[in-house]
Each structure stands twice: as C-alpha cells, then as structure tokens.
Protein backbone atom coordinates (compact mmCIF):
# COMPACT_ATOMS: atom_id res chain seq x y z
CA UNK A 1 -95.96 9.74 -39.43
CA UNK A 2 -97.41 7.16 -41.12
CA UNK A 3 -100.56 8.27 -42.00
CA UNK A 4 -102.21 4.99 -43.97
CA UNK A 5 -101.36 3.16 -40.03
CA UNK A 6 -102.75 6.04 -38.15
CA UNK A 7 -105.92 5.55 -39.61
CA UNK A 8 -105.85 1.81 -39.60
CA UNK A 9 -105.40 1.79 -35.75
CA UNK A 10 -108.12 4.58 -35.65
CA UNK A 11 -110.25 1.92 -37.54
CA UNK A 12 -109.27 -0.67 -34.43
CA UNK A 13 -110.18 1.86 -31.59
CA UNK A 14 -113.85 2.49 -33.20
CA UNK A 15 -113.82 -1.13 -33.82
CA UNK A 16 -113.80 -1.42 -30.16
CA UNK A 17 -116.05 1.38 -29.25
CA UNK A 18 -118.67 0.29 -31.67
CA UNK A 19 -118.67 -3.30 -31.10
CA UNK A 20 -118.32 -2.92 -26.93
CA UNK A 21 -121.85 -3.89 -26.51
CA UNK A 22 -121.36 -6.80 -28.49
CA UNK A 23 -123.42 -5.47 -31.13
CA UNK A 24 -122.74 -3.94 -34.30
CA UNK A 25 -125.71 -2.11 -35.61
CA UNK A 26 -126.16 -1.00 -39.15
CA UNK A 27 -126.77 2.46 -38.17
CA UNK A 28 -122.88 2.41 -36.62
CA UNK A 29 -121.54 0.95 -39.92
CA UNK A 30 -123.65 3.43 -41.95
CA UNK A 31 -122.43 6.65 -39.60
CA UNK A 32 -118.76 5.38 -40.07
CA UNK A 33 -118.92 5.35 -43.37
CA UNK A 34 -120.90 8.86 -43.92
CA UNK A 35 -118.48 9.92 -41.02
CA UNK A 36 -115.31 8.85 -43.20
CA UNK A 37 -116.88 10.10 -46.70
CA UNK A 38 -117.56 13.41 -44.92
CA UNK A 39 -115.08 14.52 -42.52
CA UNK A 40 -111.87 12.56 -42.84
CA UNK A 41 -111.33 12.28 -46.10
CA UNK A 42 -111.77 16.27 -46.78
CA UNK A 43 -108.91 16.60 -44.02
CA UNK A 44 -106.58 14.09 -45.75
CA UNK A 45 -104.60 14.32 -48.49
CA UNK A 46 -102.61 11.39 -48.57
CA UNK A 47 -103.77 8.72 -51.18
CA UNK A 48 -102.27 5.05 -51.62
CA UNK A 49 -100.46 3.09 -54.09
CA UNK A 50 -104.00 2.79 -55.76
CA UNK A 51 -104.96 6.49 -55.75
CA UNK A 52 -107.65 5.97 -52.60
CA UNK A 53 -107.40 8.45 -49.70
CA UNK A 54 -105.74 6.90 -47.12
CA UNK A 55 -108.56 7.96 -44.72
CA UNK A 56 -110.64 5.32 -45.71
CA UNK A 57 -108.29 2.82 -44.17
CA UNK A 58 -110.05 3.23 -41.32
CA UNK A 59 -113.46 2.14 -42.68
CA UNK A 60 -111.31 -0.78 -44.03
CA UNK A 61 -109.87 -1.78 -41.30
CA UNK A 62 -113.39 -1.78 -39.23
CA UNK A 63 -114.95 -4.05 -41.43
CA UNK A 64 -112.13 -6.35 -41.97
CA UNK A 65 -111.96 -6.62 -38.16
CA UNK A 66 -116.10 -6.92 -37.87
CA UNK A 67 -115.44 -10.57 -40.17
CA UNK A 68 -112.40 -11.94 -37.88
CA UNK A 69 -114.48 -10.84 -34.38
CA UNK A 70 -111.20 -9.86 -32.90
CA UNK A 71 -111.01 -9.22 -28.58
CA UNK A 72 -112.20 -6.14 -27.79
CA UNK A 73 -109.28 -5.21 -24.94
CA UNK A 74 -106.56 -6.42 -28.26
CA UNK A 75 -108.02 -3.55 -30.65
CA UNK A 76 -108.12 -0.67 -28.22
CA UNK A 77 -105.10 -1.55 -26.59
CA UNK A 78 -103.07 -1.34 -30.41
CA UNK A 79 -104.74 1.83 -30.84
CA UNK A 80 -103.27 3.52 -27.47
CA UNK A 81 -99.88 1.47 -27.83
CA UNK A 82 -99.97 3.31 -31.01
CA UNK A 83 -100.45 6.12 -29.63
CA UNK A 84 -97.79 6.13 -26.70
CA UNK A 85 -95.09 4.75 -29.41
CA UNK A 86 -95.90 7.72 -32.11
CA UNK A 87 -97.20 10.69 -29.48
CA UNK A 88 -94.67 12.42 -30.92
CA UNK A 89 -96.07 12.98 -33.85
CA UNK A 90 -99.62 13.46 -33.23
CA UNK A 91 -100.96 16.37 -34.02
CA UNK A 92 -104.13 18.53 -33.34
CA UNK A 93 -106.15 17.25 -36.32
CA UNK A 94 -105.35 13.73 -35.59
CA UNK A 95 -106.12 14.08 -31.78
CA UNK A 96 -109.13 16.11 -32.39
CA UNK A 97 -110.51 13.66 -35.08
CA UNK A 98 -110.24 10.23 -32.55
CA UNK A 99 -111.87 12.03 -30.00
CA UNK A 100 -114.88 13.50 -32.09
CA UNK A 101 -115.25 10.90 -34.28
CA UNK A 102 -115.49 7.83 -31.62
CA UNK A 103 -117.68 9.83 -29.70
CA UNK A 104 -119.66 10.70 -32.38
CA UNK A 105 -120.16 6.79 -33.11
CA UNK A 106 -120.57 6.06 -29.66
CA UNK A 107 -124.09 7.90 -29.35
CA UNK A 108 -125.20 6.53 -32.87
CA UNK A 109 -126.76 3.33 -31.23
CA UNK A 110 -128.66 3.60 -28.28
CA UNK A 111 -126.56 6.77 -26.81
CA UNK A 112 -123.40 6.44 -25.19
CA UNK A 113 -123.14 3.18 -23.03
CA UNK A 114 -120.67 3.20 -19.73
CA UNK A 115 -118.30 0.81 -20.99
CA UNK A 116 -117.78 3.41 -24.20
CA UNK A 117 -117.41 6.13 -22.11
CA UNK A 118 -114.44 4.54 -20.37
CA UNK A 119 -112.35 3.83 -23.72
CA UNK A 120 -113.18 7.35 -24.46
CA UNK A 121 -112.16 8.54 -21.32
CA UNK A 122 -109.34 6.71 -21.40
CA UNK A 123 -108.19 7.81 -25.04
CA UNK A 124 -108.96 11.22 -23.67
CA UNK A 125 -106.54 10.75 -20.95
CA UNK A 126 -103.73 9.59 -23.21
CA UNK A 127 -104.69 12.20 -25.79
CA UNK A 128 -104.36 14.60 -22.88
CA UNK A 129 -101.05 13.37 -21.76
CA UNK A 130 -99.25 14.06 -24.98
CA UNK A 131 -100.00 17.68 -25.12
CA UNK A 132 -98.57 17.96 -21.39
CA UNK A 133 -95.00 15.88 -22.51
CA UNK A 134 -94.97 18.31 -25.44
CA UNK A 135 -95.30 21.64 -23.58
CA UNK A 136 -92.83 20.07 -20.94
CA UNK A 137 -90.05 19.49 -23.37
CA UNK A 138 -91.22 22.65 -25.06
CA UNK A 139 -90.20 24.06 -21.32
CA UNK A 140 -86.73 22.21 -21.13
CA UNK A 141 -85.60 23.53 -24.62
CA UNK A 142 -86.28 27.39 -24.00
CA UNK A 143 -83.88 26.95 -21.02
C-alpha cells in the first residue's frame, strides 16, 4: 500500500468530518495536529523523499483542503472510494486509526454533531465490511 496516499485521503475524510458544520474551529486544527504529532507518527515509519514521516500528510492535506473549501460529499466520498479500491490492503492499525482518530476530532468542537456521526457510521460500516470479505475468502481458500 501506498502509505504517503493512505494518509492523504485520511486527511480528506477528517477534512469532512471537521468541517461538516461548516465550521472549522481552532481547537479541531490544534487536536489534529497534537493528534498527528502524538499518535500517528509514533505508528509510522515511512518517511518521504524529504525525510518527513509520511503521517503528517494527513495534517497536510487538511489544511491544503481548508484554503481551496472543497465539497464536503467530494472529500469523504475519495476517502471511502479509497477505501473500497485498496480494502485489500488495509490493515488493523490503519482501520483502527480512521475510526479513533475522526471520532476523536469529531467531539473536539461542540461534541459529536448528527451529521458526523453518519460519516462515521458510515466509515464504520465500510471498515466493517472489509474484515467480513477477508474472513470470507479466508473461508474459500481453506477449502
């Protein structure tokens, strides 16, 4: 997998969590970064052309996408076509890290709104989904 992408769309999908109430609060962009500093980059070990740990693509790719004001529906919908195109090769870590981490920024600014509980629920669902195609062709193969 592409690593440097994965966490490129994962900037995209917070993106869209974050900025679902139309408002991107400092507190958000502060907890993403400290979020980012603190618990993705210990967990990756990739680094670019430029020595940075790729995890901070995702930070990059937030702000980058808080100056262009991009549709809402276009960055979560990348996100889980990126998922469906590379389940594959998700693994826990990466699964477990969308999950915590976008709910984690969810509840930074005035708690958890309904409209971020649906793109959570719905990455949950997808999330979900993989680990069911992967025990079923687990399944097929021991036959």
């Amino acid at each position: 997998m592409n690593h440097k992408e994965f966490y490129s769309e994962l900037g995209k999908f917070l993106y869209s969590v974050i900025d679902n109430d139309g408002i991107v609060s400092k507190s958000e962009k502060d907890r993403l970064k400290t979020i980012v500093k603190k618990q993705l980059v210990p967990l990756e070990h990739h680094v670019d052309a430029f020595g940075t740990n790729i995890a901070f693509y995702a930070e990059m790719e937030f702000e980058v996408l808080e100056e262009v004001i991009p549709d809402i529906e276009s960055t979560f919908n990348s996100f889980m076509d990126f998922i469906e195109e590379r389940q594959n090769e998700f693994d826990d870590t990466m699964k477990k890290v969308s999950l915590i981490i976008s709910k984690e920024l969810s509840n930074v600014y005035l708690g958890t709104g309904k409209r971020e509980r649906v793109l959570i629920d719905q990455l949950t669902k997808k999330l979900n989904k993989i680990k069911i195609k992967k025990r079923t062709q687990k399944i097929k193969n021991e036959n």
